[in-house]
PDB file of N, CA and C in Angstrom:
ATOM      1  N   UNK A   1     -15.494  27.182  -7.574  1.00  0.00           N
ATOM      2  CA  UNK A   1     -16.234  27.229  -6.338  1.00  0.00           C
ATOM      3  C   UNK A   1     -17.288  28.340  -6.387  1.00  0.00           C
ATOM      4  N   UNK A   2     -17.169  29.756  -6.898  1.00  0.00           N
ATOM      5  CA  UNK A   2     -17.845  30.728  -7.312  1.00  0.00           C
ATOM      6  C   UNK A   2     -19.148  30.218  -7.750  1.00  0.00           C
ATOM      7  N   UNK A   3     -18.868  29.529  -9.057  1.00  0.00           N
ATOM      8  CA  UNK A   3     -20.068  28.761  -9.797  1.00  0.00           C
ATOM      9  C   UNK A   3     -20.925  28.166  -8.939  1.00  0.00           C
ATOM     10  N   UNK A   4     -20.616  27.203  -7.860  1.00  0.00           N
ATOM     11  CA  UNK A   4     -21.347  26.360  -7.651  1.00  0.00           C
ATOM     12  C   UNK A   4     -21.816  27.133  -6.457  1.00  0.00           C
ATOM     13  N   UNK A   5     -21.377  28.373  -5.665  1.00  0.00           N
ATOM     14  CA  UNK A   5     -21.656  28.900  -4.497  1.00  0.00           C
ATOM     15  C   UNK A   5     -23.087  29.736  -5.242  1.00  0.00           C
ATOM     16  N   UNK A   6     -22.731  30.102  -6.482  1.00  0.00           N
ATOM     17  CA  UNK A   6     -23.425  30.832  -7.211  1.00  0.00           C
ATOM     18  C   UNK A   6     -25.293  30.229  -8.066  1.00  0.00           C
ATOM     19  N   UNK A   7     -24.811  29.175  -8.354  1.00  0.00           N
ATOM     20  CA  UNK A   7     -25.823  28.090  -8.778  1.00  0.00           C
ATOM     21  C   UNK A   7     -26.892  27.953  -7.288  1.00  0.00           C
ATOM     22  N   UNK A   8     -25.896  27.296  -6.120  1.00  0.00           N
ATOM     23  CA  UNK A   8     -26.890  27.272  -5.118  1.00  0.00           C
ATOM     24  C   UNK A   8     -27.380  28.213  -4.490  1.00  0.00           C
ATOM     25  N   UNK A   9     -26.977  29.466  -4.251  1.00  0.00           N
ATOM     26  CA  UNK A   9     -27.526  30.439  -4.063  1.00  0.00           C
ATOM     27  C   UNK A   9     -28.755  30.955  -5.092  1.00  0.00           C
ATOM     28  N   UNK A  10     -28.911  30.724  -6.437  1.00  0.00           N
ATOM     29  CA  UNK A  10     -30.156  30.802  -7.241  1.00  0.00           C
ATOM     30  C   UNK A  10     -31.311  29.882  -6.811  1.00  0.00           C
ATOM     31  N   UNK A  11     -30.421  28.806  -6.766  1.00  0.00           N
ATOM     32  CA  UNK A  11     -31.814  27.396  -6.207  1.00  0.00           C
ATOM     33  C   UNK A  11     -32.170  28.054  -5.480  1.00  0.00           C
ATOM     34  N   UNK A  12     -31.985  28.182  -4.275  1.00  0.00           N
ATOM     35  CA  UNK A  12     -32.529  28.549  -2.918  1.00  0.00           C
ATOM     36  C   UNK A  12     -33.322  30.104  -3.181  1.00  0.00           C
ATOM     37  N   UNK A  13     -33.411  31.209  -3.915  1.00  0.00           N
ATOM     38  CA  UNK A  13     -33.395  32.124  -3.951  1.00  0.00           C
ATOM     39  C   UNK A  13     -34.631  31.536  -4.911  1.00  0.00           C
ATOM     40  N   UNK A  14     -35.059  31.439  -6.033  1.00  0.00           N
ATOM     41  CA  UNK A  14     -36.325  31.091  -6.557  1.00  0.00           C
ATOM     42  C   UNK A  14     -36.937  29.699  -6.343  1.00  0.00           C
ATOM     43  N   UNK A  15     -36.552  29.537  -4.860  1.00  0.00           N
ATOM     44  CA  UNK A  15     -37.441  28.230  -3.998  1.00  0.00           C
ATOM     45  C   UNK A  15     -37.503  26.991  -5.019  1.00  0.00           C
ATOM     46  N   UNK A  16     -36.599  26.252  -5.682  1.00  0.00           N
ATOM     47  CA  UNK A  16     -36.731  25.466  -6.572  1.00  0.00           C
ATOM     48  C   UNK A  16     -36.016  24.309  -5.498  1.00  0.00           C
ATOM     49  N   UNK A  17     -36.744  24.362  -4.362  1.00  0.00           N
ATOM     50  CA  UNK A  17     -36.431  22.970  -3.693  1.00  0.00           C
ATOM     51  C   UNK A  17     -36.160  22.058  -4.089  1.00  0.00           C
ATOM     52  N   UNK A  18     -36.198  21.311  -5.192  1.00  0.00           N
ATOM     53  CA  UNK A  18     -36.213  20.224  -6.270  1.00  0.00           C
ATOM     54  C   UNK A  18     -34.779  20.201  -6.346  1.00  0.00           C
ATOM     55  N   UNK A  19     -34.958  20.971  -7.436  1.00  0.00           N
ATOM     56  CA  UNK A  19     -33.562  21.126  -8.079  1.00  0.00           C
ATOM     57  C   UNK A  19     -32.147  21.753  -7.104  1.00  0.00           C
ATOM     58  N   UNK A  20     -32.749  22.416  -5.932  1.00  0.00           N
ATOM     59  CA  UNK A  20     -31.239  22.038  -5.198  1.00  0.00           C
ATOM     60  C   UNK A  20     -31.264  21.043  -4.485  1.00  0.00           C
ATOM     61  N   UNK A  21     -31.699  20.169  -3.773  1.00  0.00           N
ATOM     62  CA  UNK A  21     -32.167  18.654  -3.251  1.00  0.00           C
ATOM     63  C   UNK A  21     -31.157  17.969  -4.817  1.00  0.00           C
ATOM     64  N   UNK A  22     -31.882  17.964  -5.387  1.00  0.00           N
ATOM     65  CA  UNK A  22     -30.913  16.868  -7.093  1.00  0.00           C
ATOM     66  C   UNK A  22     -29.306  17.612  -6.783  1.00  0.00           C
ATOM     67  N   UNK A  23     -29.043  18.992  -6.750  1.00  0.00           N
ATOM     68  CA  UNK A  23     -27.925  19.435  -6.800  1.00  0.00           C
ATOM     69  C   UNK A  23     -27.228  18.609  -5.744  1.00  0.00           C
ATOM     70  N   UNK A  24     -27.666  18.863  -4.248  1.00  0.00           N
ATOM     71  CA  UNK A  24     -27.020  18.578  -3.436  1.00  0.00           C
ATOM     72  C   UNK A  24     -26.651  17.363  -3.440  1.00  0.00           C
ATOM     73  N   UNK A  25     -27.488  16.366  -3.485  1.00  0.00           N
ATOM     74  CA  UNK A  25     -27.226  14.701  -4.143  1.00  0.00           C
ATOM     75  C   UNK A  25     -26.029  14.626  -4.818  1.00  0.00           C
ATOM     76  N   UNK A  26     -25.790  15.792  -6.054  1.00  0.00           N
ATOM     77  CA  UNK A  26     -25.041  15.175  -6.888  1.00  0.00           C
ATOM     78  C   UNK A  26     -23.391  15.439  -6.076  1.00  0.00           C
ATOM     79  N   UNK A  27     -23.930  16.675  -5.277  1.00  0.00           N
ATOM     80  CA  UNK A  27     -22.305  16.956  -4.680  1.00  0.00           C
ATOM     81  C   UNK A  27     -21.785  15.672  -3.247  1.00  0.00           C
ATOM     82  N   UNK A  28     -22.734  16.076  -3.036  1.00  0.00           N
ATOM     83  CA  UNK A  28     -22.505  14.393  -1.995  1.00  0.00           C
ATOM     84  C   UNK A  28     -21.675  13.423  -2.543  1.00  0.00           C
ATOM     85  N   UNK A  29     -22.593  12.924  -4.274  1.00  0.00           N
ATOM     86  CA  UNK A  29     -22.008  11.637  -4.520  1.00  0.00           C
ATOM     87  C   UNK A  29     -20.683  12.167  -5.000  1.00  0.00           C
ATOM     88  N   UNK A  30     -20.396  13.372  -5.704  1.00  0.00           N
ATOM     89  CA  UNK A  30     -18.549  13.432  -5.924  1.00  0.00           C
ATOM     90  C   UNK A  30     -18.189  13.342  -4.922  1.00  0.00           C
ATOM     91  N   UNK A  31     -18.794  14.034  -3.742  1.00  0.00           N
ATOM     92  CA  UNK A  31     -17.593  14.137  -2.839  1.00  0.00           C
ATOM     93  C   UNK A  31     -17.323  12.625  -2.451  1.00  0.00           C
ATOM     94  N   UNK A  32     -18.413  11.470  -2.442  1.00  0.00           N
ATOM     95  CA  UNK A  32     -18.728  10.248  -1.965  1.00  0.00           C
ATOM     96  C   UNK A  32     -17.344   9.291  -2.540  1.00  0.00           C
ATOM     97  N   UNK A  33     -17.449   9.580  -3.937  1.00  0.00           N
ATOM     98  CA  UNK A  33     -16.654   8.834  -5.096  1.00  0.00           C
ATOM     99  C   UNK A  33     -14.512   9.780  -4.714  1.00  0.00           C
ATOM    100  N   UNK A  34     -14.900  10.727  -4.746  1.00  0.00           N
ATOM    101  CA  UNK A  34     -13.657  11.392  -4.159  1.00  0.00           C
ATOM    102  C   UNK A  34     -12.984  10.566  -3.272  1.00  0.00           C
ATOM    103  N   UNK A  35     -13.606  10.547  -2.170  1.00  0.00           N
ATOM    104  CA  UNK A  35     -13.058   9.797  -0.735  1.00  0.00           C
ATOM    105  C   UNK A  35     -12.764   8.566  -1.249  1.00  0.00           C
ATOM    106  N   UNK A  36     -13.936   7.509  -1.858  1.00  0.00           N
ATOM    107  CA  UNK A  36     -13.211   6.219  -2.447  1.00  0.00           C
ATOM    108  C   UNK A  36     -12.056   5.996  -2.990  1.00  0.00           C
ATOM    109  N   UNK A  37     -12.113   7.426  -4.004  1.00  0.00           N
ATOM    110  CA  UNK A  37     -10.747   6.919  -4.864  1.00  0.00           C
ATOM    111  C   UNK A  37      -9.622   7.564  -4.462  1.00  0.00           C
ATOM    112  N   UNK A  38      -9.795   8.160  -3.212  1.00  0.00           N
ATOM    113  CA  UNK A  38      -8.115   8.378  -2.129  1.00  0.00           C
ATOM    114  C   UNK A  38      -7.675   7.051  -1.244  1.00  0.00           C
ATOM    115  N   UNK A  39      -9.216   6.354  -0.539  1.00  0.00           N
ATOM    116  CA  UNK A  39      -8.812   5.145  -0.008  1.00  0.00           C
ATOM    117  C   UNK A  39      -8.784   4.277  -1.137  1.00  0.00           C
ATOM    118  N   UNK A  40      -8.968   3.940  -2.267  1.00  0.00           N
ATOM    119  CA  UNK A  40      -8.197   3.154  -3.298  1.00  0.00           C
ATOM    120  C   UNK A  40      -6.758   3.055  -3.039  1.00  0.00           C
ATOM    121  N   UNK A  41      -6.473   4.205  -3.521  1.00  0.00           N
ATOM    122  CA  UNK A  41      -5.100   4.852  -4.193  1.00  0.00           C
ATOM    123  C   UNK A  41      -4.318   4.152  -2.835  1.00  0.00           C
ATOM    124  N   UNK A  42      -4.798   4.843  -1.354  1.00  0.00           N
ATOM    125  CA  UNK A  42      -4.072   4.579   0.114  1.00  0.00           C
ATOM    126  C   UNK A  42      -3.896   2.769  -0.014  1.00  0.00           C
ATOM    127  N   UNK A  43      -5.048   2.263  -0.395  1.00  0.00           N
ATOM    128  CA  UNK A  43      -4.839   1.052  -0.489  1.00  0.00           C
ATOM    129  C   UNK A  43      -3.753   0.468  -1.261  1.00  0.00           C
ATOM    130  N   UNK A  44      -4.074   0.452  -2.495  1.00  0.00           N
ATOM    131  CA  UNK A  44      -2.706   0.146  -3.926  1.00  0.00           C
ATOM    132  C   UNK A  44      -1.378   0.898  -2.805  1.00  0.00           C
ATOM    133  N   UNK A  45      -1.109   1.821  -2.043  1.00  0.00           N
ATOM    134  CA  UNK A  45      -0.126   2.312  -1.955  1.00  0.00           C
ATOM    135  C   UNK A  45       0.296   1.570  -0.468  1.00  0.00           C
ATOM    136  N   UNK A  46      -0.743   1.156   0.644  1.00  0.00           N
ATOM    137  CA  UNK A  46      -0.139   0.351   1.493  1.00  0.00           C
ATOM    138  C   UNK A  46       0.719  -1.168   0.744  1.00  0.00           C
ATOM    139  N   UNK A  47      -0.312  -1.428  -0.154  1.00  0.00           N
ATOM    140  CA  UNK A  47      -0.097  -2.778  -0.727  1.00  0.00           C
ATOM    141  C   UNK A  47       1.632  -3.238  -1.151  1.00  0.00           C
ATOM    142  N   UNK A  48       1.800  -1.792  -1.753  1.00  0.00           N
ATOM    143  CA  UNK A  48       2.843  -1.913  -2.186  1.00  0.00           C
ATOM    144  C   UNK A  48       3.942  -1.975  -1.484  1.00  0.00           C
ATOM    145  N   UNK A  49       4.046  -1.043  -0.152  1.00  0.00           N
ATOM    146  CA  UNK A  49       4.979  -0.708   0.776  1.00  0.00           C
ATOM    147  C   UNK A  49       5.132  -2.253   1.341  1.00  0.00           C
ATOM    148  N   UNK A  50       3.741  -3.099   1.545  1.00  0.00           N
ATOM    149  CA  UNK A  50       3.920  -4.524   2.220  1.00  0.00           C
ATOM    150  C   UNK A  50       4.909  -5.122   0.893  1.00  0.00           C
ATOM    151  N   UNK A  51       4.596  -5.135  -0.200  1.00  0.00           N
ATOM    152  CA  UNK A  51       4.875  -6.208  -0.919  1.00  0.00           C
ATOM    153  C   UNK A  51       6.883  -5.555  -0.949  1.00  0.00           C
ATOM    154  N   UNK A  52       7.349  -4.525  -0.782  1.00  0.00           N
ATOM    155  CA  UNK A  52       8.370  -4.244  -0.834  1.00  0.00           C
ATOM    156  C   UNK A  52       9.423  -4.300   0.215  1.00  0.00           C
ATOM    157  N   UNK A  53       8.298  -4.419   1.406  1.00  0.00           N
ATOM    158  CA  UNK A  53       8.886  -5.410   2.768  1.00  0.00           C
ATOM    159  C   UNK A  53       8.929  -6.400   2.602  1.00  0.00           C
ATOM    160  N   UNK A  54       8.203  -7.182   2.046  1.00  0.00           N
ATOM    161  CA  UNK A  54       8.521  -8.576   2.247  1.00  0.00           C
ATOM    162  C   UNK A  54       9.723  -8.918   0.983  1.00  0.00           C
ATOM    163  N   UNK A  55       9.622  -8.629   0.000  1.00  0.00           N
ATOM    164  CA  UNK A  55      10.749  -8.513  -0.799  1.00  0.00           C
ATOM    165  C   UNK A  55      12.493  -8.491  -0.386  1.00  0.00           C
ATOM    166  N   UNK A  56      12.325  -7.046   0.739  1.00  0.00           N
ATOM    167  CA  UNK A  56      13.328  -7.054   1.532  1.00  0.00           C
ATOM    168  C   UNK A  56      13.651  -7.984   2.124  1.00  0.00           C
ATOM    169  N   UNK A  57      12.386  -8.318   2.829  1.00  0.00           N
ATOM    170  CA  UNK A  57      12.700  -9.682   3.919  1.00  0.00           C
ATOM    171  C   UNK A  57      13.293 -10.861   2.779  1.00  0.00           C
ATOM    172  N   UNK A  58      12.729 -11.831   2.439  1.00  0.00           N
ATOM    173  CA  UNK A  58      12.884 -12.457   1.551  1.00  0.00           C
ATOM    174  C   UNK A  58      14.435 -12.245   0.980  1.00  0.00           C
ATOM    175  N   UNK A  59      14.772 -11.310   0.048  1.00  0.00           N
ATOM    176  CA  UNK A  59      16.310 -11.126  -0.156  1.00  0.00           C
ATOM    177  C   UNK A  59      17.666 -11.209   1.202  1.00  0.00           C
ATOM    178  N   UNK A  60      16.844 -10.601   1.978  1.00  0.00           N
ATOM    179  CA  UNK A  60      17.801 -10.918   3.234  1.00  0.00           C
ATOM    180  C   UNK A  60      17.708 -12.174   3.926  1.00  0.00           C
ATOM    181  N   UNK A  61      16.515 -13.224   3.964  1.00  0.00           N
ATOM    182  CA  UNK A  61      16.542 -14.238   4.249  1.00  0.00           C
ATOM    183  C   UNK A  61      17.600 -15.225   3.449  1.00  0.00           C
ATOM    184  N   UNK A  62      17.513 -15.062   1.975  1.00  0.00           N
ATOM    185  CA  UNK A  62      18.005 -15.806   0.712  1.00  0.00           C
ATOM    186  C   UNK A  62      19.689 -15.523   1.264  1.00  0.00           C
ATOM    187  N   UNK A  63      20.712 -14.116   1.620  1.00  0.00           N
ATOM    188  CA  UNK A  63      21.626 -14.055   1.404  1.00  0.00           C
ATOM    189  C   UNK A  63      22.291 -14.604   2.873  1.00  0.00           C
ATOM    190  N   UNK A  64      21.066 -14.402   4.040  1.00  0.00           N
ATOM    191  CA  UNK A  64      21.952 -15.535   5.222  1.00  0.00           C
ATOM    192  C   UNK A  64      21.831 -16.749   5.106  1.00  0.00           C
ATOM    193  N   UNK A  65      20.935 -17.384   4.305  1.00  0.00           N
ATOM    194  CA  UNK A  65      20.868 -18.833   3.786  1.00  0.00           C
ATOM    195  C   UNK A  65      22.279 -19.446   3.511  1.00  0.00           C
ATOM    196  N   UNK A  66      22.583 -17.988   2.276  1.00  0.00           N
ATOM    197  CA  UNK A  66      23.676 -18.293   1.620  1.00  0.00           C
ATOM    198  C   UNK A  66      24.654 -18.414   2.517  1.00  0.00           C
ATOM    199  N   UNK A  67      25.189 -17.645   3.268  1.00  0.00           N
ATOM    200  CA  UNK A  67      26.049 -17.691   4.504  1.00  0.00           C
ATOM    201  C   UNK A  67      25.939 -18.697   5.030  1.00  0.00           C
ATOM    202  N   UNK A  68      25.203 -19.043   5.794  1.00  0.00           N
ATOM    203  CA  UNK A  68      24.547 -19.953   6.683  1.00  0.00           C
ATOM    204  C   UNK A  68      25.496 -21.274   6.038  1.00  0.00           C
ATOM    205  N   UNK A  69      25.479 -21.582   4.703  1.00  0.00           N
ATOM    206  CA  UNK A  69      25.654 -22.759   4.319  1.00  0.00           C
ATOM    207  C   UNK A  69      26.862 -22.989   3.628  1.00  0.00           C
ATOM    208  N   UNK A  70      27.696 -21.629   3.394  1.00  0.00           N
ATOM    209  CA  UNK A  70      28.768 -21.397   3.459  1.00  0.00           C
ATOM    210  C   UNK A  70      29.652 -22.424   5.090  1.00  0.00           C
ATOM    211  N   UNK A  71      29.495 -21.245   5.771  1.00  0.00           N
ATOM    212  CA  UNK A  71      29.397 -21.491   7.277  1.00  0.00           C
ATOM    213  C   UNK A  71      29.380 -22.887   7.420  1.00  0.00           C
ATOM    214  N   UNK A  72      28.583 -23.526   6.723  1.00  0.00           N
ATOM    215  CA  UNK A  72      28.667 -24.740   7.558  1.00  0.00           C
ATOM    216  C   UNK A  72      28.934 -26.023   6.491  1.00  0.00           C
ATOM    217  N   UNK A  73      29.900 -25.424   5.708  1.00  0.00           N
ATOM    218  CA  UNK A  73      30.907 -26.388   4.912  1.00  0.00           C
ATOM    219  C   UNK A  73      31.765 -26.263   5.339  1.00  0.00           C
ATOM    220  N   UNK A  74      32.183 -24.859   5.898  1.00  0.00           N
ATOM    221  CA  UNK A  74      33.535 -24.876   6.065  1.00  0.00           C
ATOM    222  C   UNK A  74      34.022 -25.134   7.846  1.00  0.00           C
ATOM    223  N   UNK A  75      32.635 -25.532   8.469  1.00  0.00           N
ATOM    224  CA  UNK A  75      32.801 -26.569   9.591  1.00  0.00           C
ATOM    225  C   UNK A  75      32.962 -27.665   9.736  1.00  0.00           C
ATOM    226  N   UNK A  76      31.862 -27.986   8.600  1.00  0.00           N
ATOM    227  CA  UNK A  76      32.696 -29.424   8.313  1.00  0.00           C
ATOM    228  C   UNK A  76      33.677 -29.984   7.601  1.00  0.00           C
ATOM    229  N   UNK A  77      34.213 -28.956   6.634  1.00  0.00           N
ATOM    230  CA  UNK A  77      35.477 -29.319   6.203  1.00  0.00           C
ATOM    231  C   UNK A  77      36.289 -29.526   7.216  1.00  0.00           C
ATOM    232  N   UNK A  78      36.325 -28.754   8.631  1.00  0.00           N
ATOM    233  CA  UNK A  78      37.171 -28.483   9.288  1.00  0.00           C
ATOM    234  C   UNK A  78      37.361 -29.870  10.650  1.00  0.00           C
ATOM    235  N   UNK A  79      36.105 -29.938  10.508  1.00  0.00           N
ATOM    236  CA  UNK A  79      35.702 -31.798  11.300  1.00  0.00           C
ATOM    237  C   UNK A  79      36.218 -32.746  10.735  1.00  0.00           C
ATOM    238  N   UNK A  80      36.114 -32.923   9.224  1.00  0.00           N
ATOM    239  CA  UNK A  80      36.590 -33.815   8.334  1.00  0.00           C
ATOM    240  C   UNK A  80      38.108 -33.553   8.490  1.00  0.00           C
ATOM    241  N   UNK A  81      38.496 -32.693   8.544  1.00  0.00           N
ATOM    242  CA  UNK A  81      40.352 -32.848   8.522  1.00  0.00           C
ATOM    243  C   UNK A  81      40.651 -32.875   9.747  1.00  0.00           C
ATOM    244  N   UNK A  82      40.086 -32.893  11.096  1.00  0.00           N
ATOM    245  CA  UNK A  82      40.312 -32.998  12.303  1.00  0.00           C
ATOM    246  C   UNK A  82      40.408 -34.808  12.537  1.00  0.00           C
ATOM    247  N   UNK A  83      39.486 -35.287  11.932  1.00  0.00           N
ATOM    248  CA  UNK A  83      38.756 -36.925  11.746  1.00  0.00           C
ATOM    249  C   UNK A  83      40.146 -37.678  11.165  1.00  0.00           C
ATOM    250  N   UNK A  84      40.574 -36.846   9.772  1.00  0.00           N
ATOM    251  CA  UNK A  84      41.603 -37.584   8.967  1.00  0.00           C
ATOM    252  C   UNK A  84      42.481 -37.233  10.093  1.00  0.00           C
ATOM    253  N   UNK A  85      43.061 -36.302  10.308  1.00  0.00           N
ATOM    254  CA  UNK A  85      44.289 -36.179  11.103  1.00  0.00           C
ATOM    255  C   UNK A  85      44.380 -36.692  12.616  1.00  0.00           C
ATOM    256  N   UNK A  86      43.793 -37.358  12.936  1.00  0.00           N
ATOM    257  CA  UNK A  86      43.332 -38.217  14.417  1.00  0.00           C
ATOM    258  C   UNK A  86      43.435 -39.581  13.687  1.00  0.00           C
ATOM    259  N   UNK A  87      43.071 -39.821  12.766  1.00  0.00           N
ATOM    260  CA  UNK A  87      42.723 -41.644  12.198  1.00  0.00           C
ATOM    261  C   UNK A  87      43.933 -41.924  11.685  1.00  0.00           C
TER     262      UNK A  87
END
């Protein structure tokens, strides 16, 4: 930070308007490219949190399925021997 407090303080000090105008540009665009590649990163990192919810979801959908159809054999097993034992 020294350096660069140090650099622009020369520009400005032998009036080389130019060349701190180009400087300042260039700090803009890091800082420009900086910010992008945190909302990247935020992005890839929401992405993931969704894709690991729905994952969740999904596995928990799959294992009440499984239940679910458990459940409902062993209702109708239980109809079916109600049926035989009435007939």
């Amino acid at each position: 930070m020294k350096i660069f407090r140090s650099t622009r303080q020369d520009q400005v000090k032998e009036k080389k308007v130019g060349s701190y105008l180009l400087y300042a540009i260039g700090e803009i665009v890091l800082v420009m490219i900086g910010i992008l590649l945190a909302m990247q990163v935020n992005n890839w990192n929401e992405n993931r949190k969704k894709d690991d919810q729905l994952n969740n979801i999904l596995s928990t959908v799959a294992i009440d399925l499984k239940t679910d159809a458990i459940r409902a054999n062993l209702v109708i097993q239980f109809y079916d021997t109600i049926k035989k034992k009435t007939d």
